[in-house]
Protein backbone atom coordinates (compact mmCIF):
# COMPACT_ATOMS: atom_id res chain seq x y z
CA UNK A 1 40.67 -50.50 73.89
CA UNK A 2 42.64 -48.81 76.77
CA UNK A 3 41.06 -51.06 80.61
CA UNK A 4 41.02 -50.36 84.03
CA UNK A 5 39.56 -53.66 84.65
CA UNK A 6 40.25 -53.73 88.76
CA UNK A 7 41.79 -50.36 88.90
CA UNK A 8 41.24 -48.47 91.82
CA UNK A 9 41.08 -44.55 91.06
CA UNK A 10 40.91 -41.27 93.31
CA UNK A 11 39.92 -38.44 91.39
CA UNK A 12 39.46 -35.08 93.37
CA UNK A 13 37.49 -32.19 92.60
CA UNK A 14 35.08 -34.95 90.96
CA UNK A 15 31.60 -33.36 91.48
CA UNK A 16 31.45 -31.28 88.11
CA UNK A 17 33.49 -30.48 85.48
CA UNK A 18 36.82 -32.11 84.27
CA UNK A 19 36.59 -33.99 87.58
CA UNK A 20 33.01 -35.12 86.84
CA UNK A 21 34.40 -35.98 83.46
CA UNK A 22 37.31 -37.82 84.39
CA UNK A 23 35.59 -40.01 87.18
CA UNK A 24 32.97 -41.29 84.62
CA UNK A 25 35.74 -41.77 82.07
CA UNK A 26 37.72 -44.30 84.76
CA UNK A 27 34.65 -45.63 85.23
CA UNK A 28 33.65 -46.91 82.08
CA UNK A 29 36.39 -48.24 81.14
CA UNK A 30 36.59 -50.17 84.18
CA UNK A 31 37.92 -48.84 87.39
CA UNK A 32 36.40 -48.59 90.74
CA UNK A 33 35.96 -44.96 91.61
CA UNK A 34 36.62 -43.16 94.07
CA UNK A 35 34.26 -39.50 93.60
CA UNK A 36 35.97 -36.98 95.80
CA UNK A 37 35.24 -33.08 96.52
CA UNK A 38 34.19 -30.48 98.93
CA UNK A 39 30.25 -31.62 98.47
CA UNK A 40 29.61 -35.13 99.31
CA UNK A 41 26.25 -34.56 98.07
CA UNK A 42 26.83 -33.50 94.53
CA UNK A 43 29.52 -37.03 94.60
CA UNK A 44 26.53 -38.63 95.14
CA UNK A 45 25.17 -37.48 91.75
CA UNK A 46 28.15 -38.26 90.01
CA UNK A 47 28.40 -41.82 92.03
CA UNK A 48 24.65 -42.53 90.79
CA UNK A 49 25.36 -41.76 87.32
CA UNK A 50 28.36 -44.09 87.31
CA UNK A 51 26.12 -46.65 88.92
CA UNK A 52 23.56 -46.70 85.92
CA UNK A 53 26.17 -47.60 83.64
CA UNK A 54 26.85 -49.77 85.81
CA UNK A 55 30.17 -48.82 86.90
CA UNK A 56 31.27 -48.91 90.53
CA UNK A 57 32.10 -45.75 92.61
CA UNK A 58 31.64 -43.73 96.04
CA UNK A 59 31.31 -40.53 97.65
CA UNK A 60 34.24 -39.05 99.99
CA UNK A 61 33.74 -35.23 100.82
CA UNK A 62 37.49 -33.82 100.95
CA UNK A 63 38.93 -30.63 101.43
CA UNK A 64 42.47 -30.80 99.68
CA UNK A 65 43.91 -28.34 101.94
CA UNK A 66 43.06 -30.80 104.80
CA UNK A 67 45.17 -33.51 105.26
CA UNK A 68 42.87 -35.58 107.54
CA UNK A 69 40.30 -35.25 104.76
CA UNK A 70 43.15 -36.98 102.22
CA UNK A 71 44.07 -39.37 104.93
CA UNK A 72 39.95 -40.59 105.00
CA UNK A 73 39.81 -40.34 101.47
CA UNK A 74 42.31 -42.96 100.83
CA UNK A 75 41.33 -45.00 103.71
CA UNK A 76 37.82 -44.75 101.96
CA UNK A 77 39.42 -46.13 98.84
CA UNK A 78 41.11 -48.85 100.54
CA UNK A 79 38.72 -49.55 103.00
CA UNK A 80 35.96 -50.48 99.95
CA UNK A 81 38.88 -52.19 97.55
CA UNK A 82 41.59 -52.62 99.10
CA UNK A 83 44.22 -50.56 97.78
CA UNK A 84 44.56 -47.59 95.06
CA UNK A 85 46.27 -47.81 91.78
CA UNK A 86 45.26 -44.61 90.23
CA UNK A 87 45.22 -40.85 91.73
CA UNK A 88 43.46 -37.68 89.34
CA UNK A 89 44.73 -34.95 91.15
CA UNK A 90 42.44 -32.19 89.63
CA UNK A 91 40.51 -30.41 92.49
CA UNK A 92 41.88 -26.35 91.72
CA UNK A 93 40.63 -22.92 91.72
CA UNK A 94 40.65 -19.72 90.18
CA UNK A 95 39.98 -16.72 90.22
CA UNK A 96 41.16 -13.42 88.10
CA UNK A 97 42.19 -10.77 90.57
CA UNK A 98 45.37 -8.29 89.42
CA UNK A 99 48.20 -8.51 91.26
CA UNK A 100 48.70 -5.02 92.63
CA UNK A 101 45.23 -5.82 94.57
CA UNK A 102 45.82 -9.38 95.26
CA UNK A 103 45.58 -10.67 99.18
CA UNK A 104 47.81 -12.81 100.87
CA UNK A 105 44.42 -14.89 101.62
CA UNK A 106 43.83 -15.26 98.15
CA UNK A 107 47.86 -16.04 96.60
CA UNK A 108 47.44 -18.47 99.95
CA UNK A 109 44.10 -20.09 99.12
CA UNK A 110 44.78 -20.68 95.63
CA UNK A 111 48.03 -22.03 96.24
CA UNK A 112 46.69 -24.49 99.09
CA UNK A 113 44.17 -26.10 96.94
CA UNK A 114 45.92 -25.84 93.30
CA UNK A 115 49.75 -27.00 94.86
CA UNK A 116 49.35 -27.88 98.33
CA UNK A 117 46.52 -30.08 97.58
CA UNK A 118 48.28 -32.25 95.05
CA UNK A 119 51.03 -32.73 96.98
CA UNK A 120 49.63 -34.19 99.84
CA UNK A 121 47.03 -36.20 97.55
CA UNK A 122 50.08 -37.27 96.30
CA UNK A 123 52.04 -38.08 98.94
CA UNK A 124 48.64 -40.00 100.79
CA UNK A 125 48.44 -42.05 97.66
CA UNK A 126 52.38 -42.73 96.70
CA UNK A 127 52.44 -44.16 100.42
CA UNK A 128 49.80 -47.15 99.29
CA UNK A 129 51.40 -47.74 95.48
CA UNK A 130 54.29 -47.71 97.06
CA UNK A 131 53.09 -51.09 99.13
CA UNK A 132 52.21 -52.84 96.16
CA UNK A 133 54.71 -51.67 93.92
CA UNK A 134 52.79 -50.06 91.24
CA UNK A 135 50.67 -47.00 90.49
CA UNK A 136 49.47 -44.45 88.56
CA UNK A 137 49.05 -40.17 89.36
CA UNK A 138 48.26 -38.08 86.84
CA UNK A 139 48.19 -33.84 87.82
CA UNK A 140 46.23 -31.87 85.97
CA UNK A 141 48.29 -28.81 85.58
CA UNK A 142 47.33 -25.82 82.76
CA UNK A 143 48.82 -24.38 79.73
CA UNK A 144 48.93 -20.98 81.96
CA UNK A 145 52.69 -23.08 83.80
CA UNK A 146 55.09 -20.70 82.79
CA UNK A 147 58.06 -21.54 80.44
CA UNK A 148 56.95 -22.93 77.11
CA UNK A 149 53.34 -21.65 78.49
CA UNK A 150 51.40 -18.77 78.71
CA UNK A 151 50.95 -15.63 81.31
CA UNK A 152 47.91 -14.73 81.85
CA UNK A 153 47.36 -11.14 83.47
CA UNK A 154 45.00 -11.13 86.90
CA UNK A 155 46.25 -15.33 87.24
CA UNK A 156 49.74 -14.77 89.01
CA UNK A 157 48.62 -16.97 91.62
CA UNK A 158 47.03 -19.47 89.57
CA UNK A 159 49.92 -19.63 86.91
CA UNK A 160 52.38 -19.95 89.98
CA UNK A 161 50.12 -22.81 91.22
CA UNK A 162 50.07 -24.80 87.82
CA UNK A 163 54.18 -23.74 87.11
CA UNK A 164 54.45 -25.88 90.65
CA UNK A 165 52.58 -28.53 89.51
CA UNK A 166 54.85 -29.33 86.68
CA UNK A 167 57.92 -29.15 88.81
CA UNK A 168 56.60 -31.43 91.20
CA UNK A 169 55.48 -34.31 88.39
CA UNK A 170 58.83 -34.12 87.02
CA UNK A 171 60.65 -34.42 90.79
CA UNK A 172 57.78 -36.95 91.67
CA UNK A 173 58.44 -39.23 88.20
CA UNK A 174 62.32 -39.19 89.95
CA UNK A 175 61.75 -40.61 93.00
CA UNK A 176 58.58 -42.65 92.68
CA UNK A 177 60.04 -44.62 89.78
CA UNK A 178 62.22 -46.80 91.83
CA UNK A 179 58.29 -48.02 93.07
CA UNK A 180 57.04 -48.75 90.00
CA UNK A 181 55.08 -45.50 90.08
CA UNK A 182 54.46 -43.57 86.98
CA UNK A 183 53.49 -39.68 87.36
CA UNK A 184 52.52 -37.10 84.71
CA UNK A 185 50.78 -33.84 83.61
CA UNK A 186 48.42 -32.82 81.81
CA UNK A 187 48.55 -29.11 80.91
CA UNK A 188 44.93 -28.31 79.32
CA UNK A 189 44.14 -24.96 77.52
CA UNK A 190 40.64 -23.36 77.19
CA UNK A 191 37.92 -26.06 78.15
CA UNK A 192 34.38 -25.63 77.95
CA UNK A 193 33.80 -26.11 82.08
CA UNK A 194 32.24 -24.17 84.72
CA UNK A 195 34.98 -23.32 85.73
CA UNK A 196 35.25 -21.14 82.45
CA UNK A 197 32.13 -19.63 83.04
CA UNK A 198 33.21 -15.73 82.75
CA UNK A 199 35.22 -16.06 79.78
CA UNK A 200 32.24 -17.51 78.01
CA UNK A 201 30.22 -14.31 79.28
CA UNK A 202 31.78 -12.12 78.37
CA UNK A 203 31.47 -11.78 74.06
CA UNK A 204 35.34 -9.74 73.69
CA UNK A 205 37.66 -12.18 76.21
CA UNK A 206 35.99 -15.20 74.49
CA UNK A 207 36.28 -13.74 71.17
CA UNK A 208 40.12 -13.06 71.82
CA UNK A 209 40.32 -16.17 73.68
CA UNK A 210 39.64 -18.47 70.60
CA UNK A 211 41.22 -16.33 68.30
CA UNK A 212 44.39 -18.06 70.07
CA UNK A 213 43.32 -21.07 69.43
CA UNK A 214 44.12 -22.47 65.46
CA UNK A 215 41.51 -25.42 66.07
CA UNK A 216 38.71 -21.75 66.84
CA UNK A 217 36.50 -23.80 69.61
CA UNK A 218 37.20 -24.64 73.18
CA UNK A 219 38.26 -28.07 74.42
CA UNK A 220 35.23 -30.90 76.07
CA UNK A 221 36.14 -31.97 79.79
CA UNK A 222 36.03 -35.27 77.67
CA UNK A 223 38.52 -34.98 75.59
CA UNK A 224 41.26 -34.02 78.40
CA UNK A 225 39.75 -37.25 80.10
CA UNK A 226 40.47 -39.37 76.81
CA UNK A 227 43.88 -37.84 77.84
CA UNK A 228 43.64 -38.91 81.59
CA UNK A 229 42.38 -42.60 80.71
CA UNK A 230 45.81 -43.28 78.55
CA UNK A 231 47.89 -42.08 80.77
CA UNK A 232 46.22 -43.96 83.32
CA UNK A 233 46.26 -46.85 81.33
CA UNK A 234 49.09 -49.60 81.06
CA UNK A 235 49.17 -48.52 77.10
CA UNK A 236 51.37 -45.62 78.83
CA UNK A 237 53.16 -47.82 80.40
CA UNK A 238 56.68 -45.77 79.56
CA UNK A 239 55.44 -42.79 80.12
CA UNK A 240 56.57 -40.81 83.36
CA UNK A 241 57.84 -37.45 84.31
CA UNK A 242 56.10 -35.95 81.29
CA UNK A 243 53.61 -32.78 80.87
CA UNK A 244 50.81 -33.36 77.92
CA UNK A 245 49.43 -30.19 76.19
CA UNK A 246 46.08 -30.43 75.08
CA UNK A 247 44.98 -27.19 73.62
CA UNK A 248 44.08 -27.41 70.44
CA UNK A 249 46.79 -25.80 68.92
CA UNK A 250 47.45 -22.52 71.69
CA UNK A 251 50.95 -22.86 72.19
CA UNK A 252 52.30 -23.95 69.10
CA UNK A 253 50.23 -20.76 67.46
């Protein structure tokens, strides 16, 4: 039985979704949450739910692309418990748009929140393991990262993003070792969220989507956070630097 008995966790981009997932996930097995995303309001909902099973959690609103939102979102988290063990940095965007028509503002947005955000999550969080010598952040990158990954046309600023993210967790496992501090990836493929909302509307790109896929259905937000929790977990406890596919089968199709 994998326990966050104690655990503090930060998960971003928490108020549907993987996020949502993730955060009740931590919760029951254990771990004080902390609910974080641009609506403090929908936290609230996920904080509730957490609360009638009994779990323990709060709302932070946070903008990822503004570091004095971090900065009060980890001061939340330390503020209520003292201290934070675990970071889910999963807050990210996107949005198809082809490249020949694609805006500065929009490569620049998506990169912000998807890259930008994780590293200063990252950074805000690394500076209290650090203290205490121990600690715990897991990315949540995307099978669209480039190398053994996929392309996908319209996403060159979202595959750039996630190809980042990877990079990073393997720098990050480097130098945060040395502090006790484990970090890793998780790369997920087609998962039945919101944020996949167009591909499910659309009869031919879902059709073609799962026709990539040898397991022919889309991934549950709780399954990735199955994922999340062991790498979380002590049970991972020599685990670092490392990127985790989950994606039913895409890539090794």
């Amino acid at each position: 039985m994998l326990e966050l008995k104690d655990k503090v966790a930060i998960v971003t981009g928490a108020r549907r979704g993987m996020g949502k997932s993730h955060a009740l996930t931590l919760a029951k097995a254990g771990a004080k949450v902390v609910v974080a995303d641009i609506s403090k309001e929908d936290c609230e909902i996920v904080v509730e739910e957490i609360k009638k099973n009994k779990g323990e959690a709060i709302a932070v609103k946070c903008d990822v692309t503004k570091k004095e939102d971090i900065d009060n979102m980890v001061k939340a988290a330390v503020g209520k418990w003292g201290k934070v063990d675990i970071l889910v940095n999963n807050a990210g965007i996107c949005q198809f748009k082809p490249f020949l028509e694609l805006t500065e503002e929009e490569w620049d947005r998506t990169i912000n929140i998807n890259l930008r955000g994780y590293f200063l999550c990252a950074q805000a969080c690394a500076k209290e393991m650090a203290k205490q010598k121990a600690g715990v952040i897991v990315n949540i990158a995307s099978v669209a990262m480039g190398q053994v990954g996929v392309g996908i046309p319209a996403l060159a600023h979202y595959c750039a993003s996630k190809g980042g993210i990877v990079g990073m967790t393997e720098a990050l496992a480097l130098e945060l070792a040395p502090f006790n501090i484990r970090v890793n990836a998780i790369s997920p493929g087609a998962i039945d969220t919101p944020m996949t909302e167009a591909s499910k509307a659309d009869p031919k790109m879902m059709e073609a989507t799962l026709a990539r896929i040898p397991l022919r259905r889309m991934g549950r937000p709780e399954e990735v956070s199955n994922l999340v929790l062991f790498l979380a977990s002590d049970e991972s406890s020599y685990v670092t630097g490392s990127t985790v596919v989950i994606d039913g089968g895409w890539l090794a199709g």
